[in-house]
PDB file of N, CA and C in Angstrom:
ATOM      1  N   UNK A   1     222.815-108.757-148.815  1.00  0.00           N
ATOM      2  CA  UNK A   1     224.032-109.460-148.439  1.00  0.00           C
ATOM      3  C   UNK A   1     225.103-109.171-149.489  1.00  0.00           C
ATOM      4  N   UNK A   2     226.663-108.914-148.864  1.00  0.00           N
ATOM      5  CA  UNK A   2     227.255-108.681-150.082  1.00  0.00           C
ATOM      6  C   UNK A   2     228.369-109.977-150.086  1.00  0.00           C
ATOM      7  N   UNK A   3     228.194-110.913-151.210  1.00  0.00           N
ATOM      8  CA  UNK A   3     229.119-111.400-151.452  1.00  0.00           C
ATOM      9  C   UNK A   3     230.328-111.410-152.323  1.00  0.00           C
ATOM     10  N   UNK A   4     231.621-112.429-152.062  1.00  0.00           N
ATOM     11  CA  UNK A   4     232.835-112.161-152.568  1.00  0.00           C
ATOM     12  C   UNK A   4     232.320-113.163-153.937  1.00  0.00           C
ATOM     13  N   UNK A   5     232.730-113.094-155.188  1.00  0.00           N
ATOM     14  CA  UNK A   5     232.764-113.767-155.918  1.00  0.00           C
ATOM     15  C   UNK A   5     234.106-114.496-156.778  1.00  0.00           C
ATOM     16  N   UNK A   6     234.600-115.927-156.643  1.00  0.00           N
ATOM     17  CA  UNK A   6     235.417-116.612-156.784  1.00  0.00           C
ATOM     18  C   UNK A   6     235.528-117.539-158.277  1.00  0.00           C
ATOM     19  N   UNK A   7     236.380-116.945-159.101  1.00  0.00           N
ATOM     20  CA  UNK A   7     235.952-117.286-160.628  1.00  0.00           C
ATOM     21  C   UNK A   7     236.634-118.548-160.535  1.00  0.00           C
ATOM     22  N   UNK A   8     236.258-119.563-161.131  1.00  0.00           N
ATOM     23  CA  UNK A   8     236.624-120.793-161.432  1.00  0.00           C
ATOM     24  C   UNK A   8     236.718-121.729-162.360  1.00  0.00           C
ATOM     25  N   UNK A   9     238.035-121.989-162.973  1.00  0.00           N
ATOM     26  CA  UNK A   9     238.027-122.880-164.404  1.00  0.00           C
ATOM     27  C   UNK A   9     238.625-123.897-164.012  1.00  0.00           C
ATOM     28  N   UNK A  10     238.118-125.114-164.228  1.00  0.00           N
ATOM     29  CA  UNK A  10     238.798-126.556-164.063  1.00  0.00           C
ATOM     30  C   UNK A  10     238.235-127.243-165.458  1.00  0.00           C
ATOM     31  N   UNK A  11     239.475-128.358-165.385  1.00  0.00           N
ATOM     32  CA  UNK A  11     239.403-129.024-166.618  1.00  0.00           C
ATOM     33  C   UNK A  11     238.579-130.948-166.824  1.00  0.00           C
ATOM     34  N   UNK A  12     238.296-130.637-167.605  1.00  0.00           N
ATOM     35  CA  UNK A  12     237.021-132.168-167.455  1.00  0.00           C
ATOM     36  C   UNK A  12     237.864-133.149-167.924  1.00  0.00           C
ATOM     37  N   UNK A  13     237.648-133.987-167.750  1.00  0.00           N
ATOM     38  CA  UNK A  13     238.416-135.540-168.306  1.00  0.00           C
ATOM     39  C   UNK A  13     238.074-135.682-169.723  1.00  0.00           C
ATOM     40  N   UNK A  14     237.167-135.071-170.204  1.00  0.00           N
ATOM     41  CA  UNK A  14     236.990-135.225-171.933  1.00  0.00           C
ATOM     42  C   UNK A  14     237.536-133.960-172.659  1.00  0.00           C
ATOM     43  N   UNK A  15     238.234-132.914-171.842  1.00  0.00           N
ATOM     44  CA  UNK A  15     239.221-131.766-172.114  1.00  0.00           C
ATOM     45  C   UNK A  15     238.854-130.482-172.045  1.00  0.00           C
ATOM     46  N   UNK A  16     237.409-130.467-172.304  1.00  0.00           N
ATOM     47  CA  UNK A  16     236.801-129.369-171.962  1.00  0.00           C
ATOM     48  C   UNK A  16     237.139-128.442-170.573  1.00  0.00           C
ATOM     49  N   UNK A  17     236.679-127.230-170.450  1.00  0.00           N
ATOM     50  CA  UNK A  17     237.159-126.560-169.171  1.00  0.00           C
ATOM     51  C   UNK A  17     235.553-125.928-169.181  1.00  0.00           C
ATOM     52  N   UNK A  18     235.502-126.496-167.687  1.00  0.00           N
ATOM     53  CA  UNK A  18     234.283-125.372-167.272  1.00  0.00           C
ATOM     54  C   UNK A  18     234.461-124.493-166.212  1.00  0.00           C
ATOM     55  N   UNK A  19     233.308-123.504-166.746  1.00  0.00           N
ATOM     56  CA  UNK A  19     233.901-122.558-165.828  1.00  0.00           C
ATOM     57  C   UNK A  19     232.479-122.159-165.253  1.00  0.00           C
ATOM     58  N   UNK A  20     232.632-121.774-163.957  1.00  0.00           N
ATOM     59  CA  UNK A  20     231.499-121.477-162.994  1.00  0.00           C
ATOM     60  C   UNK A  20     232.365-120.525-161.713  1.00  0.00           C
ATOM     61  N   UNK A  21     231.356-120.181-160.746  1.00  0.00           N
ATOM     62  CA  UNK A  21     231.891-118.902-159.914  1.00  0.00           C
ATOM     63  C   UNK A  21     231.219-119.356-158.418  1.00  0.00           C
ATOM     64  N   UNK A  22     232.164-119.752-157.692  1.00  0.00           N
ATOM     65  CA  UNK A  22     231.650-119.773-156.639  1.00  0.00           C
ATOM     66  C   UNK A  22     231.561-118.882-155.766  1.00  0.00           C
ATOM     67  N   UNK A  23     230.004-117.994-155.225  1.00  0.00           N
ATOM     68  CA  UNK A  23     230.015-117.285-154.154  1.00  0.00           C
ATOM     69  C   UNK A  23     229.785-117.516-152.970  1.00  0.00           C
ATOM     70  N   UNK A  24     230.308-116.922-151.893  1.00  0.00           N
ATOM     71  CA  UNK A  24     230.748-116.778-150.346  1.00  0.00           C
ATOM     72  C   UNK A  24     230.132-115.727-149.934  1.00  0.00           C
ATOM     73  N   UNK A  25     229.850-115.603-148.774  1.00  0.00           N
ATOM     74  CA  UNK A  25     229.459-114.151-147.597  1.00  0.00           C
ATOM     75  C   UNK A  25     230.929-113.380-147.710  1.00  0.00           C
ATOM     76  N   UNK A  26     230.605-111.898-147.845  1.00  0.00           N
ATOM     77  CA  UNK A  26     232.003-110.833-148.344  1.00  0.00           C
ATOM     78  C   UNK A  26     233.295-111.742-147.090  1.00  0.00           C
ATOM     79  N   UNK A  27     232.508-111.818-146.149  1.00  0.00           N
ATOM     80  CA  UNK A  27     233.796-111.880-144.888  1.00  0.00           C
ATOM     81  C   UNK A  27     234.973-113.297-144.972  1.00  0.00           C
ATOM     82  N   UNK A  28     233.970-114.219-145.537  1.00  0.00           N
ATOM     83  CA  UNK A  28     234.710-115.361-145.579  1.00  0.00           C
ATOM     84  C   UNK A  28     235.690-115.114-146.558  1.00  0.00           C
ATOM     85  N   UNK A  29     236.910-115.312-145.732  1.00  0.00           N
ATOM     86  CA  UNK A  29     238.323-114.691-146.724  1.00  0.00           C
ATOM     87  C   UNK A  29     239.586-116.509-146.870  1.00  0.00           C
ATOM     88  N   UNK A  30     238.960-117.723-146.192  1.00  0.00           N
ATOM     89  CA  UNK A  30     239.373-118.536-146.102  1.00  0.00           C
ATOM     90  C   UNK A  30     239.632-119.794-147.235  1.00  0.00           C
ATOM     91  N   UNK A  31     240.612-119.179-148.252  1.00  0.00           N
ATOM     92  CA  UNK A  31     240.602-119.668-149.341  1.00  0.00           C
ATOM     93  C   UNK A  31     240.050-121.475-149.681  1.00  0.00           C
ATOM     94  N   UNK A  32     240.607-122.131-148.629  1.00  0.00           N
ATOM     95  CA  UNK A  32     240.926-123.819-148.430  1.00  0.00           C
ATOM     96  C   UNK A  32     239.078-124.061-148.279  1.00  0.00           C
ATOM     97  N   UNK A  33     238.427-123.225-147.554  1.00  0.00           N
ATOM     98  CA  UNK A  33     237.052-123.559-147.157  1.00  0.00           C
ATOM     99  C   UNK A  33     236.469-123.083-148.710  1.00  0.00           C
ATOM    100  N   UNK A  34     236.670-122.146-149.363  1.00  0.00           N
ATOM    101  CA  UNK A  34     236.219-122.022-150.540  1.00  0.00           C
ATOM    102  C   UNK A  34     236.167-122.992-151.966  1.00  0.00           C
ATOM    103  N   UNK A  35     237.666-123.673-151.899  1.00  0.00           N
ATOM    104  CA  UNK A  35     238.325-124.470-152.435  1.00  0.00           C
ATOM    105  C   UNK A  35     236.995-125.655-152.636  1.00  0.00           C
ATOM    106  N   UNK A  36     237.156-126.059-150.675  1.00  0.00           N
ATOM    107  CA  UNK A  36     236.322-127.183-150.581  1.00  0.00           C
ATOM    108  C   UNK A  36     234.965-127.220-151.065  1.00  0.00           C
ATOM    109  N   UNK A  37     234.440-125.545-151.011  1.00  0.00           N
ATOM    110  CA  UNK A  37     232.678-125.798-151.824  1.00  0.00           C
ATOM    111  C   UNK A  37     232.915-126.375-153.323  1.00  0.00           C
ATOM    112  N   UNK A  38     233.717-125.614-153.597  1.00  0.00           N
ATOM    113  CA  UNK A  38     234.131-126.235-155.102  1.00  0.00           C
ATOM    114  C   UNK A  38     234.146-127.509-155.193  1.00  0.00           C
ATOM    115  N   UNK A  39     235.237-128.066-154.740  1.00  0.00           N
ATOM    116  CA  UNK A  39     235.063-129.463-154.634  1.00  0.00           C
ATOM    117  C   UNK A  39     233.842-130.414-154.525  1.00  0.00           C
ATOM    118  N   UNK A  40     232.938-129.878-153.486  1.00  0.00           N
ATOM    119  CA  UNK A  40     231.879-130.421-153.182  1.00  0.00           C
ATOM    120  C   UNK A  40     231.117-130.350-154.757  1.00  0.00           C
ATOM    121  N   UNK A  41     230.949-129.815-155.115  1.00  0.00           N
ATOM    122  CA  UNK A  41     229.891-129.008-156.437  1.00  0.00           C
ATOM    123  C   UNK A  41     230.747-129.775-157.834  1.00  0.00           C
ATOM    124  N   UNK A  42     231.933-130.228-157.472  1.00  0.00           N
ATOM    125  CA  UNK A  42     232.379-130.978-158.411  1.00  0.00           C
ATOM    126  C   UNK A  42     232.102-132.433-158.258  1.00  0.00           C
ATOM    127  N   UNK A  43     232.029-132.951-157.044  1.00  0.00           N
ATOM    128  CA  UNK A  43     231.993-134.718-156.675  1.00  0.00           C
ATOM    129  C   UNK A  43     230.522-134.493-157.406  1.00  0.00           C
ATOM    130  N   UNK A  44     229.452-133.441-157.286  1.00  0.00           N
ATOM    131  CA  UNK A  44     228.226-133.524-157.620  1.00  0.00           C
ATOM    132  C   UNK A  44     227.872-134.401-159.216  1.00  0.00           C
ATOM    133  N   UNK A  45     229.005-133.574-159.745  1.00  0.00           N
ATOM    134  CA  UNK A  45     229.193-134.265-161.521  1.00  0.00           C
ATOM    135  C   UNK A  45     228.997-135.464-161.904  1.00  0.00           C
ATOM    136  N   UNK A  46     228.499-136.150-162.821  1.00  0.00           N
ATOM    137  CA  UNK A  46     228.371-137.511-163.312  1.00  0.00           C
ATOM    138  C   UNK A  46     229.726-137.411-164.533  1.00  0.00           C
ATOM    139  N   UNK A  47     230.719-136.813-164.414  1.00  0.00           N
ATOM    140  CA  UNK A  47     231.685-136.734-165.008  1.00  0.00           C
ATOM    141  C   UNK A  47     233.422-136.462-164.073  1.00  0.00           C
ATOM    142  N   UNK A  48     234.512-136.688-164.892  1.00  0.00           N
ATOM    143  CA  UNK A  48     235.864-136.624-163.825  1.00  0.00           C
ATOM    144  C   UNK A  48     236.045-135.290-164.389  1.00  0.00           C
ATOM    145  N   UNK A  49     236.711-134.562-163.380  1.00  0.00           N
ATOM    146  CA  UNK A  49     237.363-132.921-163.511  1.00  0.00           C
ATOM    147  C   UNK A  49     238.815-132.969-162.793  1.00  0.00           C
ATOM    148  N   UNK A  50     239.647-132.093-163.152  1.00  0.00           N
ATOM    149  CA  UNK A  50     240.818-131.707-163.071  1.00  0.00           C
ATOM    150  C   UNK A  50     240.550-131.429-161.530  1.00  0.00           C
ATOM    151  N   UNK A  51     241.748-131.071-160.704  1.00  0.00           N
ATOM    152  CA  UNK A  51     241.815-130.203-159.697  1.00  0.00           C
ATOM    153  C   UNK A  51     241.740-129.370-159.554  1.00  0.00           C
ATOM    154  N   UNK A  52     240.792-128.400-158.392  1.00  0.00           N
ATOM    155  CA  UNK A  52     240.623-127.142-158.101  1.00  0.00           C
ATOM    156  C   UNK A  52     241.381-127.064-156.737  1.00  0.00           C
ATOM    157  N   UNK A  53     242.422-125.847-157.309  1.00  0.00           N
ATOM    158  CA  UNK A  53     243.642-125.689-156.206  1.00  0.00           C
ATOM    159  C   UNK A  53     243.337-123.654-156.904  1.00  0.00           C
ATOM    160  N   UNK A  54     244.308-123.074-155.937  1.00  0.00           N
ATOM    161  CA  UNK A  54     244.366-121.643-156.092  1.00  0.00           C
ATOM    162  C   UNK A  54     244.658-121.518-157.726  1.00  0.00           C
ATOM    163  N   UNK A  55     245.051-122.118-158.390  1.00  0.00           N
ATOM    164  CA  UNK A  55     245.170-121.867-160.086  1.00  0.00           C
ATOM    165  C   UNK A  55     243.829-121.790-160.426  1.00  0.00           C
ATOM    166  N   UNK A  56     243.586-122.633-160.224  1.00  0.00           N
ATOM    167  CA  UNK A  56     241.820-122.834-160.937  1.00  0.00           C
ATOM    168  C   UNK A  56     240.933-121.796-160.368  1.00  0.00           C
ATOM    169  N   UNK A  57     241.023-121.258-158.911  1.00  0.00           N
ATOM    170  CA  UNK A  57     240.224-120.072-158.174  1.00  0.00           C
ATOM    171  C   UNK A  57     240.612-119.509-157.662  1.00  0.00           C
ATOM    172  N   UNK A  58     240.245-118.604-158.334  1.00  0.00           N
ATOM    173  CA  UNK A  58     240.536-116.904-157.608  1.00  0.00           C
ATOM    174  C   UNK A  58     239.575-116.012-157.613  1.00  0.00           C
ATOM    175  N   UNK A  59     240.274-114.725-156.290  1.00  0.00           N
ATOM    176  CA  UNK A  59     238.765-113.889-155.896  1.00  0.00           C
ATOM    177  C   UNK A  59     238.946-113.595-157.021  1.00  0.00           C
ATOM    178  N   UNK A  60     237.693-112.727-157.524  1.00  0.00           N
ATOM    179  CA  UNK A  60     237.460-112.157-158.781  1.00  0.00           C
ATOM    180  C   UNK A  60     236.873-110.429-158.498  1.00  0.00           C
ATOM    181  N   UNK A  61     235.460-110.563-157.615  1.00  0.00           N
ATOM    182  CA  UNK A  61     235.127-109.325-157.200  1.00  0.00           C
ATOM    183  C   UNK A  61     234.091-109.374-155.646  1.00  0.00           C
ATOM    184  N   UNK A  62     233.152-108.441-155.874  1.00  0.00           N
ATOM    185  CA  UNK A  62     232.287-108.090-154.272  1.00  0.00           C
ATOM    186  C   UNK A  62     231.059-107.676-154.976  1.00  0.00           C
ATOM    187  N   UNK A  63     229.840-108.450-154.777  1.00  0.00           N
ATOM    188  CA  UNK A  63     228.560-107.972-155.237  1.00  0.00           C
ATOM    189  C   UNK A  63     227.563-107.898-154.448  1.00  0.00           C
ATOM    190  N   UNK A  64     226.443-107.442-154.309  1.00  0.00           N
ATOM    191  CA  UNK A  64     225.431-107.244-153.916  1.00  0.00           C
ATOM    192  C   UNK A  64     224.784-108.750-154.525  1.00  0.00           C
ATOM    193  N   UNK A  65     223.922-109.492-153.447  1.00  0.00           N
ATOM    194  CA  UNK A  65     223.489-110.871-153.671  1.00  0.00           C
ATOM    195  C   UNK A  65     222.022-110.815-153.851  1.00  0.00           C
ATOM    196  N   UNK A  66     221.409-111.093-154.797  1.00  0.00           N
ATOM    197  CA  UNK A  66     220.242-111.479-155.386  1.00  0.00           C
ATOM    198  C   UNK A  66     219.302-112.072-153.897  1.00  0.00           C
ATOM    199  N   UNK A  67     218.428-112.120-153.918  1.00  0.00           N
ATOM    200  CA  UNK A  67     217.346-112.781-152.507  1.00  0.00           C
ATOM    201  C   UNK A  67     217.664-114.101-152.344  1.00  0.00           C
ATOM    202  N   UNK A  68     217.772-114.767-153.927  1.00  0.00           N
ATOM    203  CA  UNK A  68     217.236-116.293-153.814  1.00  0.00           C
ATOM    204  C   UNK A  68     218.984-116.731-153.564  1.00  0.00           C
ATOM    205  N   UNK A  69     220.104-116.225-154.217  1.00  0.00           N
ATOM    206  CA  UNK A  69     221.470-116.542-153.984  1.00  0.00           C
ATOM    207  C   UNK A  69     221.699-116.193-152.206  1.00  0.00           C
ATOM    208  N   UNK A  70     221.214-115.273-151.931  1.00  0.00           N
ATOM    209  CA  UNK A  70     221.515-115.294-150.653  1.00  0.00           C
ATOM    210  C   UNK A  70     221.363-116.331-149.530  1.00  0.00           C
ATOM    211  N   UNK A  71     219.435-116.828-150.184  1.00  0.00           N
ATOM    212  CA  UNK A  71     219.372-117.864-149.260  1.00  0.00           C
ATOM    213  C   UNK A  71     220.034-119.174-149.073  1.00  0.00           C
ATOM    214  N   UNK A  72     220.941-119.077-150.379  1.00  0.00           N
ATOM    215  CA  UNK A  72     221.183-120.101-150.314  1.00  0.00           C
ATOM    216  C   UNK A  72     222.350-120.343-149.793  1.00  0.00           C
ATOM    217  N   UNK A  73     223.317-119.336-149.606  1.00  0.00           N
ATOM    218  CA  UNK A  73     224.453-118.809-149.040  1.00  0.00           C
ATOM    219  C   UNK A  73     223.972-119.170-147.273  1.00  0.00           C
ATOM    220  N   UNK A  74     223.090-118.463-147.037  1.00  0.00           N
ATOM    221  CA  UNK A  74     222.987-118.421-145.280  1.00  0.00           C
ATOM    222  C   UNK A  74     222.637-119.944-145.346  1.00  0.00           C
ATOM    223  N   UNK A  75     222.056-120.898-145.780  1.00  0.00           N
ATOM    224  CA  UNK A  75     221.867-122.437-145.591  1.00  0.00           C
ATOM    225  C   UNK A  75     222.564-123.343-146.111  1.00  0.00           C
ATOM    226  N   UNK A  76     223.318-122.813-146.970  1.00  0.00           N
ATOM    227  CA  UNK A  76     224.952-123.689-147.418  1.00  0.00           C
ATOM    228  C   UNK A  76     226.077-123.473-147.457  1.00  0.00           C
ATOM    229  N   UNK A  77     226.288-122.383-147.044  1.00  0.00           N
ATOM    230  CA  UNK A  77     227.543-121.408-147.069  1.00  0.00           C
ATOM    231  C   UNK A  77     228.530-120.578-148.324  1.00  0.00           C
ATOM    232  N   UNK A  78     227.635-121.258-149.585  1.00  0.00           N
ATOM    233  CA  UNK A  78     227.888-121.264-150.842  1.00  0.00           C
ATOM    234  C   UNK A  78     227.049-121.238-151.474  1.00  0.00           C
ATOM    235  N   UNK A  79     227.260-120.463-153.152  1.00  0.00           N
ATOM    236  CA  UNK A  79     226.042-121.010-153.869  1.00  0.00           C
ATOM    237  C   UNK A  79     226.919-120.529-154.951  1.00  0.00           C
ATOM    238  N   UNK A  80     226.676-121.380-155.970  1.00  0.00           N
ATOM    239  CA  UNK A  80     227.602-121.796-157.454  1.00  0.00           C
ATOM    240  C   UNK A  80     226.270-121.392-158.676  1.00  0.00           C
ATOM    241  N   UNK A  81     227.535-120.431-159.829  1.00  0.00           N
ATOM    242  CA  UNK A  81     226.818-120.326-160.424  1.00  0.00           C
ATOM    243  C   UNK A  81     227.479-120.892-161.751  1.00  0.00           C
ATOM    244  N   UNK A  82     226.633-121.476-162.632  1.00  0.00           N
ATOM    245  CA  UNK A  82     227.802-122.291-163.475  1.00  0.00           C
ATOM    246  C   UNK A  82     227.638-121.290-164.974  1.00  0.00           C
ATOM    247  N   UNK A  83     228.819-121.530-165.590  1.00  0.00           N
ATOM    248  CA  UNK A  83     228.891-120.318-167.192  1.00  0.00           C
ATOM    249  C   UNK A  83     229.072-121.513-168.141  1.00  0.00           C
ATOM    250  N   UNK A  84     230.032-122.224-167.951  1.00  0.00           N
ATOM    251  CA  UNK A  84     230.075-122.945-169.196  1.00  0.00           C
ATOM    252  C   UNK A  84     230.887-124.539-168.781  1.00  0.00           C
ATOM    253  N   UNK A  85     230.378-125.433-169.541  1.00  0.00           N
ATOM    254  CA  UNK A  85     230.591-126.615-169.841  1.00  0.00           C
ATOM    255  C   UNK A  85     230.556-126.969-168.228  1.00  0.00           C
ATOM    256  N   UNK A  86     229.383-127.368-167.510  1.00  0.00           N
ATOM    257  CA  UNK A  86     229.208-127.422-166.489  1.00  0.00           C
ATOM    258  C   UNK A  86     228.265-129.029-166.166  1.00  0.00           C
ATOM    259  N   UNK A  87     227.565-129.303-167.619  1.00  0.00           N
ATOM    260  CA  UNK A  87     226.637-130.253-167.674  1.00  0.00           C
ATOM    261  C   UNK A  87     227.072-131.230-168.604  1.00  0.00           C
TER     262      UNK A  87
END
């Protein structure tokens, strides 16, 4: 599967910025639906974060998807990978 990958920095209520990458199926080009996985993956937090609007995400690139990222893509439509200050 090749997915689009969507880099993402938002800012935490204690000031920190984390940054994580949300991937999509290549085709989904629908920024607002992308937006919203984000979102979702943020309410997840036991902490407050800034807004994720087109500042905070953007495409980044197109990869070839790992087995286990894939599955998780075809059963959630998304799958987040987090880099930093995420926890």
């Amino acid at each position: 599967m090749e997915i689009a990958v969507w880099d993402t920095y938002v800012q935490r209520e204690d000031g920190k910025t984390m940054h994580f990458d949300i991937l999509v199926p290549s085709e989904q080009k629908d920024p607002h639906l992308i937006f919203s996985f984000g979102r979702q993956y943020l309410a997840s937090k036991n902490f407050k974060t800034g807004k994720l609007t087109a500042k905070e995400c953007r495409f980044c690139h197109m990869q070839s998807a790992p087995p286990e990222v894939a599955s998780t893509i075809e059963l959630n439509g998304y799958y987040i990978i987090e880099m930093e200050n995420c926890t």
